[in-house]
Every structure is written in structure tokens, then in C-alpha cells.
C-alpha atoms as a PDB file:
ATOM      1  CA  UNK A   1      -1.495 -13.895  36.731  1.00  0.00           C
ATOM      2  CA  UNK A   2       0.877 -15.844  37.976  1.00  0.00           C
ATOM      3  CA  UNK A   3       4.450 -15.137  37.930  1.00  0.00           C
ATOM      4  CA  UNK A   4       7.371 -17.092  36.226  1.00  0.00           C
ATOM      5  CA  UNK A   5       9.788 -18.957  37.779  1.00  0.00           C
ATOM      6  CA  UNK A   6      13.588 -18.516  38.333  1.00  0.00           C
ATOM      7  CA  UNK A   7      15.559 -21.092  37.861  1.00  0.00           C
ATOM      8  CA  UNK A   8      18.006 -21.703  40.821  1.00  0.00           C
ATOM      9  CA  UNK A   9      21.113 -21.448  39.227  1.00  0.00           C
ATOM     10  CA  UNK A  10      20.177 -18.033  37.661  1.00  0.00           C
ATOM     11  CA  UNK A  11      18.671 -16.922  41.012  1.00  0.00           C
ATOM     12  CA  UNK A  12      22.393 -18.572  42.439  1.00  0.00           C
ATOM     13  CA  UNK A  13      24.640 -16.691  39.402  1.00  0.00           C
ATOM     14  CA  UNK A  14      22.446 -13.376  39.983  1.00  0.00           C
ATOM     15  CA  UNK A  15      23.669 -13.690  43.737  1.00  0.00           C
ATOM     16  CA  UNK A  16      27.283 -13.708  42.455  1.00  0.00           C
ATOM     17  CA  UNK A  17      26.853 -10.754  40.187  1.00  0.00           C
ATOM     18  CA  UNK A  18      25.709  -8.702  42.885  1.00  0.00           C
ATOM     19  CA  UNK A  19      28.555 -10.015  45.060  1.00  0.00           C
ATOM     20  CA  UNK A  20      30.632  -8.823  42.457  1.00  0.00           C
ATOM     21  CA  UNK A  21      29.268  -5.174  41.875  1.00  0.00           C
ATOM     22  CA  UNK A  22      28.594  -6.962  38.092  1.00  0.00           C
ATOM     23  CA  UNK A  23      25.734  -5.218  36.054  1.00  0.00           C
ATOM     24  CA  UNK A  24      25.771  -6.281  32.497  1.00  0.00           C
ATOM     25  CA  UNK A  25      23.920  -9.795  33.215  1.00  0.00           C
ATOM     26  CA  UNK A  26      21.641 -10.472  30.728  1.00  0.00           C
ATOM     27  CA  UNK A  27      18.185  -9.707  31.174  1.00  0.00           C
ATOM     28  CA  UNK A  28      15.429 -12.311  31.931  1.00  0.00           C
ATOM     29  CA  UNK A  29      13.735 -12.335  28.467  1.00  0.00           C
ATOM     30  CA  UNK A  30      16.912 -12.560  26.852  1.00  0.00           C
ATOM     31  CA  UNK A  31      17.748 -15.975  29.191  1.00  0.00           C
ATOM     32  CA  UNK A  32      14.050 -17.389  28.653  1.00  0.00           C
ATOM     33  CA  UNK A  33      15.396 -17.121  24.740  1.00  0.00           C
ATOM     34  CA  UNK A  34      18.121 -19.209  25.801  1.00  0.00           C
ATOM     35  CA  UNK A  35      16.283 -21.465  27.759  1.00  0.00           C
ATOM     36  CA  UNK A  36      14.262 -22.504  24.623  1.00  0.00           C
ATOM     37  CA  UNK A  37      17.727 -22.688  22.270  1.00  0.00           C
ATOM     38  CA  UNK A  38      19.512 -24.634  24.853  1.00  0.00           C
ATOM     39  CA  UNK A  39      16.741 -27.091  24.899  1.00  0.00           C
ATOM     40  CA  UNK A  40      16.153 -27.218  20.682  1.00  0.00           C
ATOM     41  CA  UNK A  41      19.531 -28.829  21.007  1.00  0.00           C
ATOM     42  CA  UNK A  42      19.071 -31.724  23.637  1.00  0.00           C
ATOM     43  CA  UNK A  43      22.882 -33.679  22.709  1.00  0.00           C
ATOM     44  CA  UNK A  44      24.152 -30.437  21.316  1.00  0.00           C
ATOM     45  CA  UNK A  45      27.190 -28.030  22.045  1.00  0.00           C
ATOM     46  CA  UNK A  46      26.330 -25.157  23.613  1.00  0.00           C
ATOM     47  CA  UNK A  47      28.816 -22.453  24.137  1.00  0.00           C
ATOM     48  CA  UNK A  48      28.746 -18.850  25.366  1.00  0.00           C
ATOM     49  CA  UNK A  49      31.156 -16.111  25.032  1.00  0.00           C
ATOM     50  CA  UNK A  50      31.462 -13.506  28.117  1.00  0.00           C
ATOM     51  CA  UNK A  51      30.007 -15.648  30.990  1.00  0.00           C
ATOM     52  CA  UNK A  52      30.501 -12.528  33.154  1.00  0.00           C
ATOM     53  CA  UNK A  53      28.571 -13.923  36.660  1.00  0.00           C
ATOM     54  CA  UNK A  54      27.383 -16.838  34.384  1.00  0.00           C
ATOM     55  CA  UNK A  55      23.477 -15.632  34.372  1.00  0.00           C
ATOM     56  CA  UNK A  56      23.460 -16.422  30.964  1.00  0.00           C
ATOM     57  CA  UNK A  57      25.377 -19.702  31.203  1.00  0.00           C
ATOM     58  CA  UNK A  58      22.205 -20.602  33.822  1.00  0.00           C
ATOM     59  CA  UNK A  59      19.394 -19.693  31.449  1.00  0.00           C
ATOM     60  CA  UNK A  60      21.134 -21.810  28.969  1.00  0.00           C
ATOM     61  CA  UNK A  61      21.902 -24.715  31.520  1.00  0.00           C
ATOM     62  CA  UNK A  62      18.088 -24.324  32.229  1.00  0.00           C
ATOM     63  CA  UNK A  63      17.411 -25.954  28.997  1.00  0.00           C
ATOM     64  CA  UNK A  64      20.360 -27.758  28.857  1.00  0.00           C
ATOM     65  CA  UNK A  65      19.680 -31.487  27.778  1.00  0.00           C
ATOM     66  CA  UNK A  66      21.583 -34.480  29.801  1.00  0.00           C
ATOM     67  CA  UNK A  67      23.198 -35.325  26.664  1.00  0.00           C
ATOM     68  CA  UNK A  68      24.545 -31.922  26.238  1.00  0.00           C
ATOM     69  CA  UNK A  69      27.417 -29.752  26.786  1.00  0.00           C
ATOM     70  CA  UNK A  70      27.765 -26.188  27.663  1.00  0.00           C
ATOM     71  CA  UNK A  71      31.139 -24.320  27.054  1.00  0.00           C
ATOM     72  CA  UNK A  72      31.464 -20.585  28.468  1.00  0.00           C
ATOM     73  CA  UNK A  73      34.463 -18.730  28.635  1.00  0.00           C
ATOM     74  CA  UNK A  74      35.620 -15.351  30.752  1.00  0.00           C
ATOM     75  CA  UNK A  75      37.956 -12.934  30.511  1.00  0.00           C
ATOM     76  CA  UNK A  76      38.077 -11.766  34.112  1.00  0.00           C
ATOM     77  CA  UNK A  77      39.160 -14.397  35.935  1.00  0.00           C
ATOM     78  CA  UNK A  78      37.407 -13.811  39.303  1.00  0.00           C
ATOM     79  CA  UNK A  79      34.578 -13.488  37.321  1.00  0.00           C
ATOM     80  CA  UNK A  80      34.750 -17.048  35.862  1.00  0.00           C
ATOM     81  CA  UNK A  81      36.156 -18.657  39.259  1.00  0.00           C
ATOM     82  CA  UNK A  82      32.524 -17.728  40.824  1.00  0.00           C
ATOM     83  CA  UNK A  83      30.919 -18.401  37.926  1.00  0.00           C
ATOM     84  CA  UNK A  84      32.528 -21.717  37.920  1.00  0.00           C
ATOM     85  CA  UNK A  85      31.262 -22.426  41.446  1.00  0.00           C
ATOM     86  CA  UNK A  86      27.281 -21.948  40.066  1.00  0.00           C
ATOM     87  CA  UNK A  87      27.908 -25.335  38.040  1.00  0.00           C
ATOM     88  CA  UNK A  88      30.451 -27.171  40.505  1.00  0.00           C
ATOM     89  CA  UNK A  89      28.556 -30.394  40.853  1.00  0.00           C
ATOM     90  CA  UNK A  90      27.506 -30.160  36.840  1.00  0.00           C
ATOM     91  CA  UNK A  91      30.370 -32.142  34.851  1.00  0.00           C
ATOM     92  CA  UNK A  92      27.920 -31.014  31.484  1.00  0.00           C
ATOM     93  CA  UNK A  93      29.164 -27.412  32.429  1.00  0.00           C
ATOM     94  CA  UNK A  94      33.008 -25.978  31.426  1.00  0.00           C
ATOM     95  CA  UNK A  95      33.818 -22.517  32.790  1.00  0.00           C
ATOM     96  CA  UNK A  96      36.820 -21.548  30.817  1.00  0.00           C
ATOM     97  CA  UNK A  97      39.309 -18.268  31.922  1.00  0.00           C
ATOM     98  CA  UNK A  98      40.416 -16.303  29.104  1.00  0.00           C
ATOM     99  CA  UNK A  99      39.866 -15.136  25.550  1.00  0.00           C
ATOM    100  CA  UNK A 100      36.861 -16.197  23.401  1.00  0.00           C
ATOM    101  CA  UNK A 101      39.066 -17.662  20.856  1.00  0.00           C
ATOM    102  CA  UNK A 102      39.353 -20.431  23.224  1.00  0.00           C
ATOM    103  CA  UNK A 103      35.878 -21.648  22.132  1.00  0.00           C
ATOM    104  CA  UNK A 104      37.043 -22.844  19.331  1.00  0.00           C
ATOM    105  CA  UNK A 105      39.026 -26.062  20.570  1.00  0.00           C
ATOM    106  CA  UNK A 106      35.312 -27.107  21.451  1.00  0.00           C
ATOM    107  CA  UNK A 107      33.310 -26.332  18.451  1.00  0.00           C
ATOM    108  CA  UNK A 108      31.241 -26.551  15.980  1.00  0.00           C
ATOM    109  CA  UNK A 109      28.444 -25.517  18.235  1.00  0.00           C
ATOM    110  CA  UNK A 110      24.637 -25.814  17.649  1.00  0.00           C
ATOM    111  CA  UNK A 111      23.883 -23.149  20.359  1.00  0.00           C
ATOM    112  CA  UNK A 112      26.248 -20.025  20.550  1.00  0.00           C
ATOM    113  CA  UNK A 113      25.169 -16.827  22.778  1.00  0.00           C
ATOM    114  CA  UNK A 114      28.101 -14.854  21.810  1.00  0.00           C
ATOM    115  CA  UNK A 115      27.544 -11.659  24.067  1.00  0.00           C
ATOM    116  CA  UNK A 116      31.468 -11.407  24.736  1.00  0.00           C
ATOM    117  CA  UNK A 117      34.313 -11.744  22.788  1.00  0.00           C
ATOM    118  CA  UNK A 118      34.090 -12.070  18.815  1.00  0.00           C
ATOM    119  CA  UNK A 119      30.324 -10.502  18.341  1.00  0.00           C
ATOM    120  CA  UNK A 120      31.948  -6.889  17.264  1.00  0.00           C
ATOM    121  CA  UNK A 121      35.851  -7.756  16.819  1.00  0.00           C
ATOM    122  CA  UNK A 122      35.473 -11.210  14.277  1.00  0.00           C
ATOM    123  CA  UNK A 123      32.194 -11.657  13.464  1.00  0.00           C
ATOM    124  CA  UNK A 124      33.093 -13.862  10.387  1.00  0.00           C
ATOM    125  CA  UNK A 125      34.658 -16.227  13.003  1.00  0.00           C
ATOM    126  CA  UNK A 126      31.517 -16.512  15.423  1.00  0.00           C
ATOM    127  CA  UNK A 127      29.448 -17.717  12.336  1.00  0.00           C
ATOM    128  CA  UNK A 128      32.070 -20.057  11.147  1.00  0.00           C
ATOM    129  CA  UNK A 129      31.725 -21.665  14.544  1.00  0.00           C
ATOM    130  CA  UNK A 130      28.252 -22.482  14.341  1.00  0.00           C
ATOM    131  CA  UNK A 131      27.890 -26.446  13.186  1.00  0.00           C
ATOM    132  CA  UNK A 132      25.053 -26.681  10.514  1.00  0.00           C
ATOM    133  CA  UNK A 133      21.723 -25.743  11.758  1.00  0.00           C
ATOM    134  CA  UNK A 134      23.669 -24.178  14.601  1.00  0.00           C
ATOM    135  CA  UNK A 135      21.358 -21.100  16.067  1.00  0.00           C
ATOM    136  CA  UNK A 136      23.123 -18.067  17.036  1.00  0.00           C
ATOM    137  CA  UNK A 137      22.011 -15.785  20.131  1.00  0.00           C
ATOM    138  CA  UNK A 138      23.112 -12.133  20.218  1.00  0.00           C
ATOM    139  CA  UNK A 139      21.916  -9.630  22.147  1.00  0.00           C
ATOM    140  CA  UNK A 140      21.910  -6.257  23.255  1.00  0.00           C
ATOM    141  CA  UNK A 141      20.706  -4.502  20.570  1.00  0.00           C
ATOM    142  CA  UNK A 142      18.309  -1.383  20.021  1.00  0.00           C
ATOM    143  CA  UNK A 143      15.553  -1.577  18.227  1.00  0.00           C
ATOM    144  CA  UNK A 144      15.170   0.529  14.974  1.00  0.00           C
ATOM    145  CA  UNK A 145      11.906   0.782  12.972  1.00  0.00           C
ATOM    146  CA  UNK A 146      14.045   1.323   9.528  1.00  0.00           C
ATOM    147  CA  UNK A 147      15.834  -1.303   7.116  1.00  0.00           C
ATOM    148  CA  UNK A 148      18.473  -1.063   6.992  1.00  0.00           C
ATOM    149  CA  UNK A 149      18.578  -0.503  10.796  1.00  0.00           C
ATOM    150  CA  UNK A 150      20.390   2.195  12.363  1.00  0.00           C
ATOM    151  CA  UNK A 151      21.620   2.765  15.848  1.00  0.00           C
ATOM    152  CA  UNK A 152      23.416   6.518  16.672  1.00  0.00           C
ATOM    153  CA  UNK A 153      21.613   7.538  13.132  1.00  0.00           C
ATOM    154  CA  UNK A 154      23.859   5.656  11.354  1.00  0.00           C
ATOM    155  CA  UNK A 155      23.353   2.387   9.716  1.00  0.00           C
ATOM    156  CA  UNK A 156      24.111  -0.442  11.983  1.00  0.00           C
ATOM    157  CA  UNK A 157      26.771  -2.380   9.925  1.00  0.00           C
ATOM    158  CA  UNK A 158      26.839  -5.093  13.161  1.00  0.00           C
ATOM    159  CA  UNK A 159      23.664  -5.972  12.912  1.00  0.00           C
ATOM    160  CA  UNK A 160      22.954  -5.608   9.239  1.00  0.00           C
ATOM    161  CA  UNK A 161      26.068  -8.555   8.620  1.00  0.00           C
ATOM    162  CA  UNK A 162      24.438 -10.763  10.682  1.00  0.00           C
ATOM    163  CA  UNK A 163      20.885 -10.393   9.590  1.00  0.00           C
ATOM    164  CA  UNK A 164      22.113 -10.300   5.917  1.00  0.00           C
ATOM    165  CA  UNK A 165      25.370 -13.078   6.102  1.00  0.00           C
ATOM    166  CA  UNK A 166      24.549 -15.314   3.514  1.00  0.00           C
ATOM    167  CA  UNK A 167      25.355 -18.479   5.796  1.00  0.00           C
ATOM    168  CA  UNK A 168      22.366 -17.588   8.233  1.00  0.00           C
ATOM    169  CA  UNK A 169      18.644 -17.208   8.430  1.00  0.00           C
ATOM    170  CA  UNK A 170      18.876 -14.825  10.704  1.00  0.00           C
ATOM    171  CA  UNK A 171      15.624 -12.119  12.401  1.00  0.00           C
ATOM    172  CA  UNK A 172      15.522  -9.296  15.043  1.00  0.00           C
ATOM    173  CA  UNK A 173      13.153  -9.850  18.228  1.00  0.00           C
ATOM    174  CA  UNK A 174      11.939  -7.387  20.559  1.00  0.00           C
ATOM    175  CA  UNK A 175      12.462  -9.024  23.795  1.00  0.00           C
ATOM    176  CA  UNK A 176      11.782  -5.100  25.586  1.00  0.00           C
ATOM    177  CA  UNK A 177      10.454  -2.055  24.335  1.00  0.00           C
ATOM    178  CA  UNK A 178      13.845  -1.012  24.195  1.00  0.00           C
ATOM    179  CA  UNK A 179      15.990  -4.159  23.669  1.00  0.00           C
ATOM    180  CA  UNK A 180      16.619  -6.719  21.149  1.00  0.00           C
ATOM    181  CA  UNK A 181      18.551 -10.046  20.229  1.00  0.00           C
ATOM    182  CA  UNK A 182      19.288 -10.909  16.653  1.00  0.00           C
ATOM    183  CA  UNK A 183      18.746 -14.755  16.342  1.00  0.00           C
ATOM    184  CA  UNK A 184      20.177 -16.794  13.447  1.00  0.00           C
ATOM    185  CA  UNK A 185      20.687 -20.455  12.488  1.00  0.00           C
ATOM    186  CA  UNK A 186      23.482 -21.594  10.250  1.00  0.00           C
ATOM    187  CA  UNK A 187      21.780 -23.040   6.886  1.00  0.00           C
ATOM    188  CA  UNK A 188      22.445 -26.413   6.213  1.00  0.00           C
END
């Protein structure tokens, strides 16, 4: 069988993250995900939140269409000055240094991974910045077999107002055995 390919720039970013000592990239099934998102909007604005290395910004820029933009920001500003130097020669590609909130001068968005900022501390905010028919990419969730699910034996009030808000379609995907993303799009 043969095996899939890497796109540079993620094979590039996950050079910088290992330069950096950096181990929360996201994982390849999350970024083939974003791959596909990126490219279901072709002229859209993409943004991320938490570029960390900017593997993530690379699986999205994978998809990315020419008439496209892609927004990430970073709080840790070596972080997003390497990252930044993935997508140099890429004017499509805006590595911003700072808070999440600063996503918002450049919204609505029809893509947003949000895997920094705003996922846990203003979730109401991350879906208000999703344009209609904007899809939504989070990830690092655990799986649960119950509904409501639970994470820590507890229900999992995160994920239960995202897969419930009554502004998205929203499902849970496996993308491991013991990982998942919780994908929504903004109804129109």
C-alpha cells in the first residue's frame, strides 16, 4: 500500500517544531481534515488560532485555494517568527504575533481551526466569527462512547456547546483510536 504524501511545508514547519523542542503539533489526520476544509473554501478566509510551529497552518495552506487567504496568529513570538519563515514567499499567508482576539480584524471566516486561543476561554466568540456556512475545526478531543459525552467522568460541557450551539451543524470524528476533532459549519 502505498504511503501518503507530506506536503513540503508541513514536512518544512515539522522541522521547525523540532528545532524548537515544540510537541503539541497537530497530528497528520487532523491536518489531512484541514487539507480538505481549506480546499471546500477555494476564495475563502481561512484562519487558525495557535499556529504554534505552523504544522497546522501547512495542512491548511495544502488546500489553500489561489484565491484564498489564510490568517494564523501566535502567542509566543519565536514561535510565530519561524513559523512565519515556512510561508515567506506566500503573500496568501499572514503569521500574526499575539492574542487570538486579533483574528477578528480579519473575519468572518469560512475555515477556522481554532486549536489556540478562544476554543475553551470564549467559545461564543469563535462561533460568532465563522461567516455563514463557515466550517469550524477543533481538535484534540477524547473520544467518549456516551451522549452526552464525558471526558474525566464528567460531562464534557466544551464539547457538548459546540456539538449542541444552535448556530452550527456540528459532529464528532474519530480521526485515532484515541483522538477526535469536533467539526461544525455555521448554518446559513
Amino acid at each position: 500500500m502505498a504511503e501518503r504524501e507530506v506536503p513540503s511545508r508541513v514536512v518544512a514547519a515539522e522541522r521547525v517544531a523540532c528545532e524548537a523542542g515544540f510537541k503539541k503539533s497537530c497530528i497528520p489526520e487532523v491536518g489531512r481534515l484541514l487539507r480538505l476544509a481549506a480546499a471546500a473554501k477555494p476564495h475563502g478566509i481561512i484562519a487558525e488560532s495557535g499556529t504554534g510551529s505552523g504544522v497546522g497552518t501547512a495542512w491548511l495552506h495544502s488546500g489553500l485555494g489561489a484565491g484564498a487567504r489564510l490568517v494564523t496568529v501566535e502567542r509566543d513570538e519565536e514561535l510565530a517568527r519561524r513559523a512565519a519563515g515556512v510561508f515567506a514567499d506566500d503573500k496568501r499567508v499572514s503569521v500574526l504575533t499575539g492574542d487570538w482576539r486579533l483574528l477578528e480584524q480579519h473575519g468572518p471566516f469560512d475555515v477556522f481551526f481554532c486549536d489556540g486561543g478562544g476554543k475553551r476561554d470564549d467559545p461564543r466568540r469563535v462561533v460568532e466569527l465563522l461567516a455563514p456556512g463557515g466550517l469550524l475545526v477543533l481538535d484534540d478531543f477524547t473520544p467518549s462512547p456516551h451522549w452526552p459525552p464525558r471526558f474525566g467522568g464528567e460531562v464534557d460541557e466544551l464539547r457538548m456547546f459546540y456539538l449542541t450551539h444552535p448556530a452550527l451543524d456540528a459532529t464528532e470524528i474519530l480521526t485515532t483510536p484515541a483522538s477526535s476533532v469536533v467539526v461544525g459549519a455555521r448554518r446559513l
